[in-house]
C-alpha atoms as a PDB file:
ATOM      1  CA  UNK A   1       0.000   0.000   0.000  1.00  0.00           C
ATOM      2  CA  UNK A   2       1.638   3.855  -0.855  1.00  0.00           C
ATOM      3  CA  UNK A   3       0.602   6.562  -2.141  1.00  0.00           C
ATOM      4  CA  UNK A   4       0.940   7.871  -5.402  1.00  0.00           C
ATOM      5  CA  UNK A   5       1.040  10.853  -8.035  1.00  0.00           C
ATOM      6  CA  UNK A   6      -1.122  10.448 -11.000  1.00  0.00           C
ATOM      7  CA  UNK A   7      -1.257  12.498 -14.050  1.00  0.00           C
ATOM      8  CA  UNK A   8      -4.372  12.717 -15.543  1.00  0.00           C
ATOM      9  CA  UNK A   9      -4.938  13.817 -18.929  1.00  0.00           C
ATOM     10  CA  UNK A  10      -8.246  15.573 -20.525  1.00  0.00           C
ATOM     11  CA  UNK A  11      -8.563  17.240 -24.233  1.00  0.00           C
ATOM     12  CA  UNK A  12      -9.843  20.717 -24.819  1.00  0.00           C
ATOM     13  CA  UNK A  13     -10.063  23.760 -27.119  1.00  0.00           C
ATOM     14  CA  UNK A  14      -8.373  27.446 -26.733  1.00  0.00           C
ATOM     15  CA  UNK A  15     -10.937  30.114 -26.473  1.00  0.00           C
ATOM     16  CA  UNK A  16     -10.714  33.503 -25.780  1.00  0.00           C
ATOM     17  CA  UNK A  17     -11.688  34.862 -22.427  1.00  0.00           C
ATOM     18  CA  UNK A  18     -13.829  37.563 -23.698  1.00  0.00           C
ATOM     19  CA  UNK A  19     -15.667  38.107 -27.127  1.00  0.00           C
ATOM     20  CA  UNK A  20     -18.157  39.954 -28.281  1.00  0.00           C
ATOM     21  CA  UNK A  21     -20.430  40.345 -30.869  1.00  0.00           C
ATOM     22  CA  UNK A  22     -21.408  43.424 -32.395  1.00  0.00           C
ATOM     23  CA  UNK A  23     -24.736  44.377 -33.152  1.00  0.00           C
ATOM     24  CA  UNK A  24     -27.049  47.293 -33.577  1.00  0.00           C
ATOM     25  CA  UNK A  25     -30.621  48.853 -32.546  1.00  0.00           C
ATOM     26  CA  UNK A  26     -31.483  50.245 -35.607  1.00  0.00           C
ATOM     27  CA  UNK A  27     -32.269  48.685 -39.093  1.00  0.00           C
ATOM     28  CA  UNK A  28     -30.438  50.547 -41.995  1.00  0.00           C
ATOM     29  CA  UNK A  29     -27.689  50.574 -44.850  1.00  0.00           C
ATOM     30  CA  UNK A  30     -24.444  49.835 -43.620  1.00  0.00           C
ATOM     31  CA  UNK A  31     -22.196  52.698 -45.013  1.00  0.00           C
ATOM     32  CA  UNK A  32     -19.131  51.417 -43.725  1.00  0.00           C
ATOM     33  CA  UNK A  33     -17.423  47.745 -42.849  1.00  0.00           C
ATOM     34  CA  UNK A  34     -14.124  47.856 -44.358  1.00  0.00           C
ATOM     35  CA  UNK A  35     -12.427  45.137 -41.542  1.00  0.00           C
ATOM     36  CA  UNK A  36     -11.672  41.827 -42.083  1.00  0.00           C
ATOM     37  CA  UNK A  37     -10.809  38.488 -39.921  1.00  0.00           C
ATOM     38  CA  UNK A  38      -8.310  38.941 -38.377  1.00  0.00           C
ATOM     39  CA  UNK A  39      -7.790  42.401 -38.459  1.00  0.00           C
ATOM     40  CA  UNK A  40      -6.323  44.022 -35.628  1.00  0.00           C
ATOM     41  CA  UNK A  41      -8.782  47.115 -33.611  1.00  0.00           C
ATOM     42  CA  UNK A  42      -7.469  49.397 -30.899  1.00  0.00           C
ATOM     43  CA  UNK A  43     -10.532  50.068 -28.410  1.00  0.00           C
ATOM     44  CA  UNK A  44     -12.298  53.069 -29.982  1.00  0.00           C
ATOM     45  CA  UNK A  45     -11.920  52.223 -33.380  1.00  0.00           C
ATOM     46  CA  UNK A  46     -15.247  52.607 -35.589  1.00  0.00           C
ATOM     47  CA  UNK A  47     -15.542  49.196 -36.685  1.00  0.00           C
ATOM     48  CA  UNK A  48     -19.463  49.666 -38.076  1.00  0.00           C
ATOM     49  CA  UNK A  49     -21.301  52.715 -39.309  1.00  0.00           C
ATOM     50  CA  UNK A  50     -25.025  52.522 -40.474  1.00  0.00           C
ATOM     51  CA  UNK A  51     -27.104  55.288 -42.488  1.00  0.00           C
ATOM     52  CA  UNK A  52     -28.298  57.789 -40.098  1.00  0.00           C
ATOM     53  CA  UNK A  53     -29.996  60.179 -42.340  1.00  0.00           C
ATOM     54  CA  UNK A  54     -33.549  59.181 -40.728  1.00  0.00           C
ATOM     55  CA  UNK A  55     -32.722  59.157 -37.496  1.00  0.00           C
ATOM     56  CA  UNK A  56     -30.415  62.778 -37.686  1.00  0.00           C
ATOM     57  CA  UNK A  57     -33.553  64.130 -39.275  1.00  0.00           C
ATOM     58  CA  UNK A  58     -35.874  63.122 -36.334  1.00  0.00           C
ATOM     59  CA  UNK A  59     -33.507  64.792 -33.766  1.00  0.00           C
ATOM     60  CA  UNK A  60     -33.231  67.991 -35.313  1.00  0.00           C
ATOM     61  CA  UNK A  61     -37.223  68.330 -35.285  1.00  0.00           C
ATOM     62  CA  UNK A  62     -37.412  66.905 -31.527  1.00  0.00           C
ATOM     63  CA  UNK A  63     -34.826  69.774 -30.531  1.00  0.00           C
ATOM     64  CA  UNK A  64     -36.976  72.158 -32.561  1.00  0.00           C
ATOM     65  CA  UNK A  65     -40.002  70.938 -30.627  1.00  0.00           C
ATOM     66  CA  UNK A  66     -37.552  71.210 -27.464  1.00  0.00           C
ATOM     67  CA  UNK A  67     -37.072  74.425 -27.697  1.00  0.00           C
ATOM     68  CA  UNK A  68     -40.322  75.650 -28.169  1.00  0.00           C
ATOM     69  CA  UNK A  69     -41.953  73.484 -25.576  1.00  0.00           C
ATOM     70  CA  UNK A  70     -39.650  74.867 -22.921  1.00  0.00           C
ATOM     71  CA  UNK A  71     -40.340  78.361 -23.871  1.00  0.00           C
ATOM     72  CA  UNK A  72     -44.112  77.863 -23.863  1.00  0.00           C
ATOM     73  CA  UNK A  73     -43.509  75.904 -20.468  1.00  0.00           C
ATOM     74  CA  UNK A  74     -41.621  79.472 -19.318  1.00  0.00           C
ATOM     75  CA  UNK A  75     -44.669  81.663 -20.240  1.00  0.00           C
ATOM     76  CA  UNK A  76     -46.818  79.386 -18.686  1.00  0.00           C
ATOM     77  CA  UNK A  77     -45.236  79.257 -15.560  1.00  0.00           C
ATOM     78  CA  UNK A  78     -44.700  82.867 -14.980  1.00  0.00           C
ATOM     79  CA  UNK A  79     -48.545  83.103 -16.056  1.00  0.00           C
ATOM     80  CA  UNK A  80     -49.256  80.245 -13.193  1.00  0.00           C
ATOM     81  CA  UNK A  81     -47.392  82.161 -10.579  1.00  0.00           C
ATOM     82  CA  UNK A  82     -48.926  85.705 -11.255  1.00  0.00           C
ATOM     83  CA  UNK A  83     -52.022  83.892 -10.819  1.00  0.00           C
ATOM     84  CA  UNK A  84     -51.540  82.392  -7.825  1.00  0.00           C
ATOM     85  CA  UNK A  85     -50.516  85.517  -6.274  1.00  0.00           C
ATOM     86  CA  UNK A  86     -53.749  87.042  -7.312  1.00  0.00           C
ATOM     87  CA  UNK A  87     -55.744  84.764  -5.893  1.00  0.00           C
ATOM     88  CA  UNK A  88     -54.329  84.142  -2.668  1.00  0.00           C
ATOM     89  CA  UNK A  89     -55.120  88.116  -2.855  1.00  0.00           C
ATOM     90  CA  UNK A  90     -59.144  87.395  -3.920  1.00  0.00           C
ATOM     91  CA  UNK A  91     -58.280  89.390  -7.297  1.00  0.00           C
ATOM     92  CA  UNK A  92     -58.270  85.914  -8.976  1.00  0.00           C
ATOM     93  CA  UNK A  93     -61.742  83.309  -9.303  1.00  0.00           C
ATOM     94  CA  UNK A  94     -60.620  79.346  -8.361  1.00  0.00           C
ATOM     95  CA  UNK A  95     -60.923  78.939 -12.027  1.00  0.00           C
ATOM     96  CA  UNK A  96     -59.030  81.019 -13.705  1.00  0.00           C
ATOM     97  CA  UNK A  97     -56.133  79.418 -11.172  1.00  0.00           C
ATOM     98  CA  UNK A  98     -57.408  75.894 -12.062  1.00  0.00           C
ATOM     99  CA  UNK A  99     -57.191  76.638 -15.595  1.00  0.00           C
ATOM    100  CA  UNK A 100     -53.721  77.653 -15.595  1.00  0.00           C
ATOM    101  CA  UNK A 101     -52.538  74.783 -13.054  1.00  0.00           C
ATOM    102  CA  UNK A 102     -53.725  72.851 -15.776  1.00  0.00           C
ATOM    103  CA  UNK A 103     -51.816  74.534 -18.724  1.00  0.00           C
ATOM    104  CA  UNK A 104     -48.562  74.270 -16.650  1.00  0.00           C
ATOM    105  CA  UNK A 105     -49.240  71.027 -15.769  1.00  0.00           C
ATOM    106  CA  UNK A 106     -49.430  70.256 -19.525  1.00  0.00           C
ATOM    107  CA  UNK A 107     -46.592  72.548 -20.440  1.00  0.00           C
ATOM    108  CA  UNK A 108     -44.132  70.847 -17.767  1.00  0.00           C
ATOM    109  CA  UNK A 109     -45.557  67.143 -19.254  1.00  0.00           C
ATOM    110  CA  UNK A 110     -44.571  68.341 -23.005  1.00  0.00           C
ATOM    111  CA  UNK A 111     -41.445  69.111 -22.200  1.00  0.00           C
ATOM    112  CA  UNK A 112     -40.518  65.922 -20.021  1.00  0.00           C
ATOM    113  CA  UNK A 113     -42.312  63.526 -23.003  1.00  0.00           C
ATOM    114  CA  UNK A 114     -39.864  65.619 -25.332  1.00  0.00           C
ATOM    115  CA  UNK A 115     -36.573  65.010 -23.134  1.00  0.00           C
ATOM    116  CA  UNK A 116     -37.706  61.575 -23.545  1.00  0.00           C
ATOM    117  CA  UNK A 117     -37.505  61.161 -27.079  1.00  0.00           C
ATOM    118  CA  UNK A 118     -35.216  63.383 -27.653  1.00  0.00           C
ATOM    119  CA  UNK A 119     -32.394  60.368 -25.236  1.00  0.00           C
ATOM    120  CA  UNK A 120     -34.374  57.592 -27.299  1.00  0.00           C
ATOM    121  CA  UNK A 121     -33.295  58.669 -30.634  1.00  0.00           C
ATOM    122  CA  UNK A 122     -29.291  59.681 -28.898  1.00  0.00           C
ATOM    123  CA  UNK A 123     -29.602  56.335 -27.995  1.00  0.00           C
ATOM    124  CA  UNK A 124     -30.351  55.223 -31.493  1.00  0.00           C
ATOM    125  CA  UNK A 125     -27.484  57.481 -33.015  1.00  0.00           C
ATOM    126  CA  UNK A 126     -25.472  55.793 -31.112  1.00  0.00           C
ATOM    127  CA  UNK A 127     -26.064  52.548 -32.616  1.00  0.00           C
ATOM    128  CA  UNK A 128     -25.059  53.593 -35.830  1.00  0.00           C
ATOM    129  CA  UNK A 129     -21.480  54.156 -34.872  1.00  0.00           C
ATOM    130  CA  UNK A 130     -20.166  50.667 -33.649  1.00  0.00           C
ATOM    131  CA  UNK A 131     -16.943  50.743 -31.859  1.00  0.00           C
ATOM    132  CA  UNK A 132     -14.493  48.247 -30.590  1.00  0.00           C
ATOM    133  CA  UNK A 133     -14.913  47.969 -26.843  1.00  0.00           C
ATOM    134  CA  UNK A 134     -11.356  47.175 -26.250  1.00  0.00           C
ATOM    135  CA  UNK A 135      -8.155  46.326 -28.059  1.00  0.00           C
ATOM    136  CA  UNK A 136      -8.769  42.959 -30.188  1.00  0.00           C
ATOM    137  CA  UNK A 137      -8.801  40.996 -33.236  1.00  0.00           C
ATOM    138  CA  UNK A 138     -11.755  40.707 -35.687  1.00  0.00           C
ATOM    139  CA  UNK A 139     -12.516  36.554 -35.397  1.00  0.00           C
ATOM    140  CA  UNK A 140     -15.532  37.237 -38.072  1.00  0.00           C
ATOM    141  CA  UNK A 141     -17.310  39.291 -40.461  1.00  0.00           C
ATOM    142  CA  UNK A 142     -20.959  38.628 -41.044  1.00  0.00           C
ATOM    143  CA  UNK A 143     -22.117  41.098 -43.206  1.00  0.00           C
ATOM    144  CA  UNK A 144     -20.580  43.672 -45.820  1.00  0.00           C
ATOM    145  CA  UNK A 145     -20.776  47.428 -46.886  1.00  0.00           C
ATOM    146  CA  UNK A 146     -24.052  47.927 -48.476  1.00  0.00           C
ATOM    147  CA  UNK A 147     -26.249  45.100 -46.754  1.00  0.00           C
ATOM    148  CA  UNK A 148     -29.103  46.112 -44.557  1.00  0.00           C
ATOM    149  CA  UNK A 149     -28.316  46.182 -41.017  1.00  0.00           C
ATOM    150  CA  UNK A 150     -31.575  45.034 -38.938  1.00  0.00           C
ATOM    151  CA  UNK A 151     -32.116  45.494 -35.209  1.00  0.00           C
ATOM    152  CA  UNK A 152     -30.010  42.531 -33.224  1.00  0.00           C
ATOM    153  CA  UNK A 153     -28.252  41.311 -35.898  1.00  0.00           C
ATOM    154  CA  UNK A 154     -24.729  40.001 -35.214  1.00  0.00           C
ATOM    155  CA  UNK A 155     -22.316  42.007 -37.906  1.00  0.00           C
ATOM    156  CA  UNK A 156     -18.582  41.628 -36.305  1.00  0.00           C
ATOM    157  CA  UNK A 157     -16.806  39.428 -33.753  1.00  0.00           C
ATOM    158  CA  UNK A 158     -14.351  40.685 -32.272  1.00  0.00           C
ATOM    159  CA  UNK A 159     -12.285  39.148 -29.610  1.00  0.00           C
ATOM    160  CA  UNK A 160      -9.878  40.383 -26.632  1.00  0.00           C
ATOM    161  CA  UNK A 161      -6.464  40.384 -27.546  1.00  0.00           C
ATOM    162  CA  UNK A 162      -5.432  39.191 -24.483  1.00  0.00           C
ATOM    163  CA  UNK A 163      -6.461  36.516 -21.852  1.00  0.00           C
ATOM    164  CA  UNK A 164      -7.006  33.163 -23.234  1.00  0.00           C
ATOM    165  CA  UNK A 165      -8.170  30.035 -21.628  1.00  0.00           C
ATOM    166  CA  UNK A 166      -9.158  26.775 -22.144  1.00  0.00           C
ATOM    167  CA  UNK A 167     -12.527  24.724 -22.136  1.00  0.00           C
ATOM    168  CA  UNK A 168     -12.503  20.835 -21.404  1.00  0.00           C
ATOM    169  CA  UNK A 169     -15.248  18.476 -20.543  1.00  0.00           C
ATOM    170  CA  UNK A 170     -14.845  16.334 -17.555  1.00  0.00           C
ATOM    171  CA  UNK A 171     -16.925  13.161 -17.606  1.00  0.00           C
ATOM    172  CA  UNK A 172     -18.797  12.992 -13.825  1.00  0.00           C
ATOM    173  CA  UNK A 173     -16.231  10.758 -12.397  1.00  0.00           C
ATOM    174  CA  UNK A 174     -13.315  12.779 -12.720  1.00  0.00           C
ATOM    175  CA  UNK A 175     -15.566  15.808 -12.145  1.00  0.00           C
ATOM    176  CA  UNK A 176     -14.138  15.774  -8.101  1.00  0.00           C
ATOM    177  CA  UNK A 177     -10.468  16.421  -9.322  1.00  0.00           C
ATOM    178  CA  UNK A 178     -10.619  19.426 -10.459  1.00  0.00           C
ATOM    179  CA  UNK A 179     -11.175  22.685  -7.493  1.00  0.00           C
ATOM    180  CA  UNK A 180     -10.890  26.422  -8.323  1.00  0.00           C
ATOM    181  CA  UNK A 181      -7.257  27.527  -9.135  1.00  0.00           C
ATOM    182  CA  UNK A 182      -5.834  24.591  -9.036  1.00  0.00           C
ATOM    183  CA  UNK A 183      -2.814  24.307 -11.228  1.00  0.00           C
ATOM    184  CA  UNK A 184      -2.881  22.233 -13.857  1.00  0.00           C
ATOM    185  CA  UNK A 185      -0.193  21.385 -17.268  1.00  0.00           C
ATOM    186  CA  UNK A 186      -1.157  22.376 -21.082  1.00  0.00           C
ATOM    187  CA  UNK A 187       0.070  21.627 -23.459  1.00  0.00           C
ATOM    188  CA  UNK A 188      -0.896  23.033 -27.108  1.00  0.00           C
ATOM    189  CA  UNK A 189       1.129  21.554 -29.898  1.00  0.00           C
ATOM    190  CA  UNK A 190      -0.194  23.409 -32.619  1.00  0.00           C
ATOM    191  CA  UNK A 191       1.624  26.584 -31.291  1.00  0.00           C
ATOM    192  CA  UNK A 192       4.573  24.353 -29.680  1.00  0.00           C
ATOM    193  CA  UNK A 193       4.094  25.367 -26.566  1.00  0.00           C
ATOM    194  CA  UNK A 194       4.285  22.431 -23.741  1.00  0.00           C
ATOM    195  CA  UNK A 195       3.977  22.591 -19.808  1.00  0.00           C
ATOM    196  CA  UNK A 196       2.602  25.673 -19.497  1.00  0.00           C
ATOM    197  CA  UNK A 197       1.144  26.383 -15.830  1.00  0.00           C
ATOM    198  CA  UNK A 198      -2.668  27.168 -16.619  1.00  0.00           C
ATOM    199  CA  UNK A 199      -4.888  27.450 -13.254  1.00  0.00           C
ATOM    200  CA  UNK A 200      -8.844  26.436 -13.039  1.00  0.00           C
ATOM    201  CA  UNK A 201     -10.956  29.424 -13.379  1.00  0.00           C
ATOM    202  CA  UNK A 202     -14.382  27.366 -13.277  1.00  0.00           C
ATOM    203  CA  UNK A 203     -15.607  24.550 -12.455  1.00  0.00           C
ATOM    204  CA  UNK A 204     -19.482  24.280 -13.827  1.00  0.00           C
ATOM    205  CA  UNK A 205     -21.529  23.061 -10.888  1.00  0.00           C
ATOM    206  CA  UNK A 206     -24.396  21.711 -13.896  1.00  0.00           C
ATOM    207  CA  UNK A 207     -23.278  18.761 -16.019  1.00  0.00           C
ATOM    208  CA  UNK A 208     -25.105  17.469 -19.168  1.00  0.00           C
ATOM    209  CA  UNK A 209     -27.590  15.062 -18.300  1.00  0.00           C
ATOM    210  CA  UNK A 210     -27.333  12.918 -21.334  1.00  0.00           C
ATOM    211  CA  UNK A 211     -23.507  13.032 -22.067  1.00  0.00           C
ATOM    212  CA  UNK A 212     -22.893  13.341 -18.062  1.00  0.00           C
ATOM    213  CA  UNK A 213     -19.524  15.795 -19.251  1.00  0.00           C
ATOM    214  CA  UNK A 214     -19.135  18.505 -16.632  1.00  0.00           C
ATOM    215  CA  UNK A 215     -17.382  22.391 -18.511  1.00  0.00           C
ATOM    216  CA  UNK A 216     -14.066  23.319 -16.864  1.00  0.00           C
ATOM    217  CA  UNK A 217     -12.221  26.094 -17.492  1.00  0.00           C
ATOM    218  CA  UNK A 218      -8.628  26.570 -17.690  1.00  0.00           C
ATOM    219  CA  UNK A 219      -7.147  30.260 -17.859  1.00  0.00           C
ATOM    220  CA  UNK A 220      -3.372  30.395 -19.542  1.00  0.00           C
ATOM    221  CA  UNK A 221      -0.845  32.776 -18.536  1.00  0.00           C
ATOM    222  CA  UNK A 222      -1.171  36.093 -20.274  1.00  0.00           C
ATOM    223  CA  UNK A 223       1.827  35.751 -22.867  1.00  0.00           C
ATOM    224  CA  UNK A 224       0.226  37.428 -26.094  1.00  0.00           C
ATOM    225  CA  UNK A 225      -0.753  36.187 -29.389  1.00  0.00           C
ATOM    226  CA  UNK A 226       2.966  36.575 -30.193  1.00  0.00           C
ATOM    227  CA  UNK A 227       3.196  33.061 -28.708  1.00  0.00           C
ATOM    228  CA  UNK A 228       0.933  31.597 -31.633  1.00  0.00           C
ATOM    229  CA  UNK A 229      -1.458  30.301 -29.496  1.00  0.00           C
ATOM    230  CA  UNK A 230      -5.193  31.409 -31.277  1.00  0.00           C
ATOM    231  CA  UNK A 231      -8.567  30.593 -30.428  1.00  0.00           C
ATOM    232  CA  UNK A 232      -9.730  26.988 -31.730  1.00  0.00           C
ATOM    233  CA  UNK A 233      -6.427  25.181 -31.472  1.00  0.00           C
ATOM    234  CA  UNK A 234      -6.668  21.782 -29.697  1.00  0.00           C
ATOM    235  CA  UNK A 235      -5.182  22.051 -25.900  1.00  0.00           C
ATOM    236  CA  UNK A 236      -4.127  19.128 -23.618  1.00  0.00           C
ATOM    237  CA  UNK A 237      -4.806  19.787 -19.514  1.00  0.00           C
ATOM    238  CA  UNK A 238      -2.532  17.486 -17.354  1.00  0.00           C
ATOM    239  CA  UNK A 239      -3.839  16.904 -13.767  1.00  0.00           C
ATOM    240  CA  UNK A 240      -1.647  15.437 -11.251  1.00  0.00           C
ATOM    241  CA  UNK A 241      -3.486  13.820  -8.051  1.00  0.00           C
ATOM    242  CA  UNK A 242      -2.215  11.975  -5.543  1.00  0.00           C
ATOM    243  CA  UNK A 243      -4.231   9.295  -4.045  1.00  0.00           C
ATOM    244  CA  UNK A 244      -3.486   7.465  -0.444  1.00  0.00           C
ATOM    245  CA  UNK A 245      -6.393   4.337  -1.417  1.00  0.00           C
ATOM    246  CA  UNK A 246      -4.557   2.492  -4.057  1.00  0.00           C
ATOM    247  CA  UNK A 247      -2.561  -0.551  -2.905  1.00  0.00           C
ATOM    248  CA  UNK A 248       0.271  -0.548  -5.025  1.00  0.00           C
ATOM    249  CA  UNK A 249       3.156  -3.034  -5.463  1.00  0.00           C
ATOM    250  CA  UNK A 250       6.581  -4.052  -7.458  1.00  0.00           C
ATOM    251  CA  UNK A 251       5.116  -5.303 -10.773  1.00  0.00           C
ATOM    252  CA  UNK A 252       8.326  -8.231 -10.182  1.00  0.00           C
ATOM    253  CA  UNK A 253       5.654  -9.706  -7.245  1.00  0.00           C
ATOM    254  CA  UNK A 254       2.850 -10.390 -10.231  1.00  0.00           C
ATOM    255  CA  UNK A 255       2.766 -13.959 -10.801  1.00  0.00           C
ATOM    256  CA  UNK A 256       0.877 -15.180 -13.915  1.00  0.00           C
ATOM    257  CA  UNK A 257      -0.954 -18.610 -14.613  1.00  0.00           C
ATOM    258  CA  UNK A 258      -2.466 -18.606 -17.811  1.00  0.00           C
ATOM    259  CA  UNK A 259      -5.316 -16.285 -17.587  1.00  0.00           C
ATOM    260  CA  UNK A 260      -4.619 -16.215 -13.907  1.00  0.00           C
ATOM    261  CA  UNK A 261      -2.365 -13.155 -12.103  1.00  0.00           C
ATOM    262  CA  UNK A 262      -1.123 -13.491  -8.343  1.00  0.00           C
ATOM    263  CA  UNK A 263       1.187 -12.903  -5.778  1.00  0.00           C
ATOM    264  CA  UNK A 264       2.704 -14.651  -2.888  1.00  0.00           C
ATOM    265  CA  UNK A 265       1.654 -13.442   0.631  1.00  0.00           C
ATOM    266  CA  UNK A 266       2.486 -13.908   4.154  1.00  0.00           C
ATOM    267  CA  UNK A 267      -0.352 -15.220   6.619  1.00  0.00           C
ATOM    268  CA  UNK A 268      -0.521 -14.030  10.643  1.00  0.00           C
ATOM    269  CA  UNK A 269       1.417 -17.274  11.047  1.00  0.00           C
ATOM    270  CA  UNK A 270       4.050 -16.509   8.572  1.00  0.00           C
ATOM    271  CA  UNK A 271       3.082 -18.767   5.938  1.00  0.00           C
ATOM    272  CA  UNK A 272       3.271 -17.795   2.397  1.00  0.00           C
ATOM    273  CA  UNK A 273       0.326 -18.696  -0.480  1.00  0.00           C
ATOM    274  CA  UNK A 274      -0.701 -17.919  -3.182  1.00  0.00           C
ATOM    275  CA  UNK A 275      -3.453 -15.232  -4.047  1.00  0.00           C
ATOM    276  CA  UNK A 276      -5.303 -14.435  -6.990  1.00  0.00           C
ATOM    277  CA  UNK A 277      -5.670 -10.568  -7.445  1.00  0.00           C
ATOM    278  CA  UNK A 278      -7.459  -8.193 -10.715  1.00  0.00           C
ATOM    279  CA  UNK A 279      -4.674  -5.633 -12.057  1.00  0.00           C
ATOM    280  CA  UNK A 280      -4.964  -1.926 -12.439  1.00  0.00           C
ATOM    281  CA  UNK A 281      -3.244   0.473 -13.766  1.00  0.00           C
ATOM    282  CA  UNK A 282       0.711   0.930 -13.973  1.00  0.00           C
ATOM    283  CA  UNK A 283       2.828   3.533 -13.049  1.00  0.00           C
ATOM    284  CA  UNK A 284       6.805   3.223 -13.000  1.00  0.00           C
ATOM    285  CA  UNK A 285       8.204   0.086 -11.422  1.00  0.00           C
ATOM    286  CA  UNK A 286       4.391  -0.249  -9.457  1.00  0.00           C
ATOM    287  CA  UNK A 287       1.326  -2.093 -10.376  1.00  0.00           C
ATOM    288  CA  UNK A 288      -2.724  -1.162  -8.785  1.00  0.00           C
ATOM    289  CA  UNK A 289      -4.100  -4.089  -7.300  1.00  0.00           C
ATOM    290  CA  UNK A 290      -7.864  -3.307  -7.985  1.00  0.00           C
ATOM    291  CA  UNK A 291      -9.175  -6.730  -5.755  1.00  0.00           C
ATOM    292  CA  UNK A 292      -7.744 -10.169  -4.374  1.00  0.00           C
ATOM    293  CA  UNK A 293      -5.797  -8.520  -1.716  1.00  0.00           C
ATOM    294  CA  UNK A 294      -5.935  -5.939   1.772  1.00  0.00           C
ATOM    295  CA  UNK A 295      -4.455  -3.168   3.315  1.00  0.00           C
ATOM    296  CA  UNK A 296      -2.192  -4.223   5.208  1.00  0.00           C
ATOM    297  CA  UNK A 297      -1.274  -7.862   4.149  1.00  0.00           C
END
């Protein structure tokens, strides 16, 4: 019986840790999309812009409206005031002071329904100018200068330059291995890169019921795309565990009759027989005994 360091190994795929797709409110001719995959964007760089004409149109006659809304809602006020004056004086009936409560009422009501439309169609505008949200690469283009851009529609991927990671299933009996930041081996050949120190970022507490595979996440070490590591390439996570249950011993001991493996051992009085045991697995000089013999014989 000893204990022993196993290394596990499970097969995943790079990923970035943070993309995005780019999309818009607003349906309308694109006007500009000259990226392509793989193109490089600095954070602020217009990526997407969409005819406007419409929507510029409707915001110069809300501010038009604005302005004379908030000028009638001046008059008005001024005119509500005066009044009240006069009739906490008796020089004005109830009324003429109702009347006017009412008008400001309306006036103030105008000009807040205005404000209103005038931050929905900002909020429009600013739909039609797509950005990058931070420095990145484009991973896909899904439509072109000239199509019709509609209201959700995915047009550009872009994702992160930096932070990558890697996503492996786990079938549910290995799932218990694997415990936020551990630190785990990858290797990913297609770059040439071997043993590098990733660490567990997740560990998804909701495995698929049919395939029973559980999602783990591995992040890498943040060493840039100069590397060659890119999103998609196959990745190899080594876990090493070390287990104290496995009864382990010299694989010289393993006697074998026919279909039949054994080993010689020792009873309380010393004397020494045969006993059949089931094999495991191997590692170095050391055989697992999986049945056929104790702890402690």
């Amino acid at each position: 019986f000893s204990k022993i360091s196993a290394l596990t190994h499970f097969s995943g795929t790079v990923k970035s840790e943070h993309t995005v797709e780019l999309s818009t409110k607003v349906m309308g001719r694109i006007t500009q999309l000259n990226v392509e995959a793989g193109d490089y964007a600095r954070k602020g760089d217009v990526l997407v812009r969409i005819k406007d004409d419409n929507l510029q149109a409707q915001k110069n006659q809300v501010e038009a409206n604005l302005i004379q809304a908030r000028s009638a809602l001046q008059n008005t006020e001024t005119n509500y005031n005066r009044l009240k004056a006069l009739h906490e004086k008796g020089s004005a009936t109830q009324k003429e002071l109702d009347d006017i409560r009412t008008q400001y009422e309306a006036a103030k009501a105008n000009v807040t329904f205005l404000n209103g439309k005038l931050l929905e169609i900002e909020d429009l505008l600013a739909y039609t100018v797509l950005e990058a949200p931070f420095d990145g690469y484009v991973v896909a283009k899904r439509s072109s200068q000239g199509d019709m851009a509609s209201p959700g529609q995915p047009l550009v991927s872009l994702e992160k330059a930096n932070g990558l990671k890697v996503e492996l299933t786990v079938p549910e009996t290995e799932i218990t291995l694997f415990s936020i930041n551990d630190k785990v081996s990858v290797d990913v050949k297609a770059a040439r890169q071997q043993h590098l120190t990733g660490k567990v970022s997740s560990v998804h507490p909701s495995g698929n019921q049919v395939s029973r595979q559980f999602l783990v996440e591995v992040s890498l070490p943040d060493m840039g795309r100069s590397f060659g590591i890119k999103s998609g390439m196959f990745a190899e996570v080594g876990l090493t565990s070390t287990s104290d249950s496995l009864i382990m011993v010299p694989k010289t001991a393993i006697i074998e009759r026919g279909q039949l493996t054994g080993l010689y051992t020792l009873t309380s009085n010393s004397e020494v027989i045969l006993r059949w045991v089931r094999l495991g697995d191997t590692s170095g000089t050391q055989v697992e005994i999986l049945s056929g013999l104790a702890q402690g014989e």
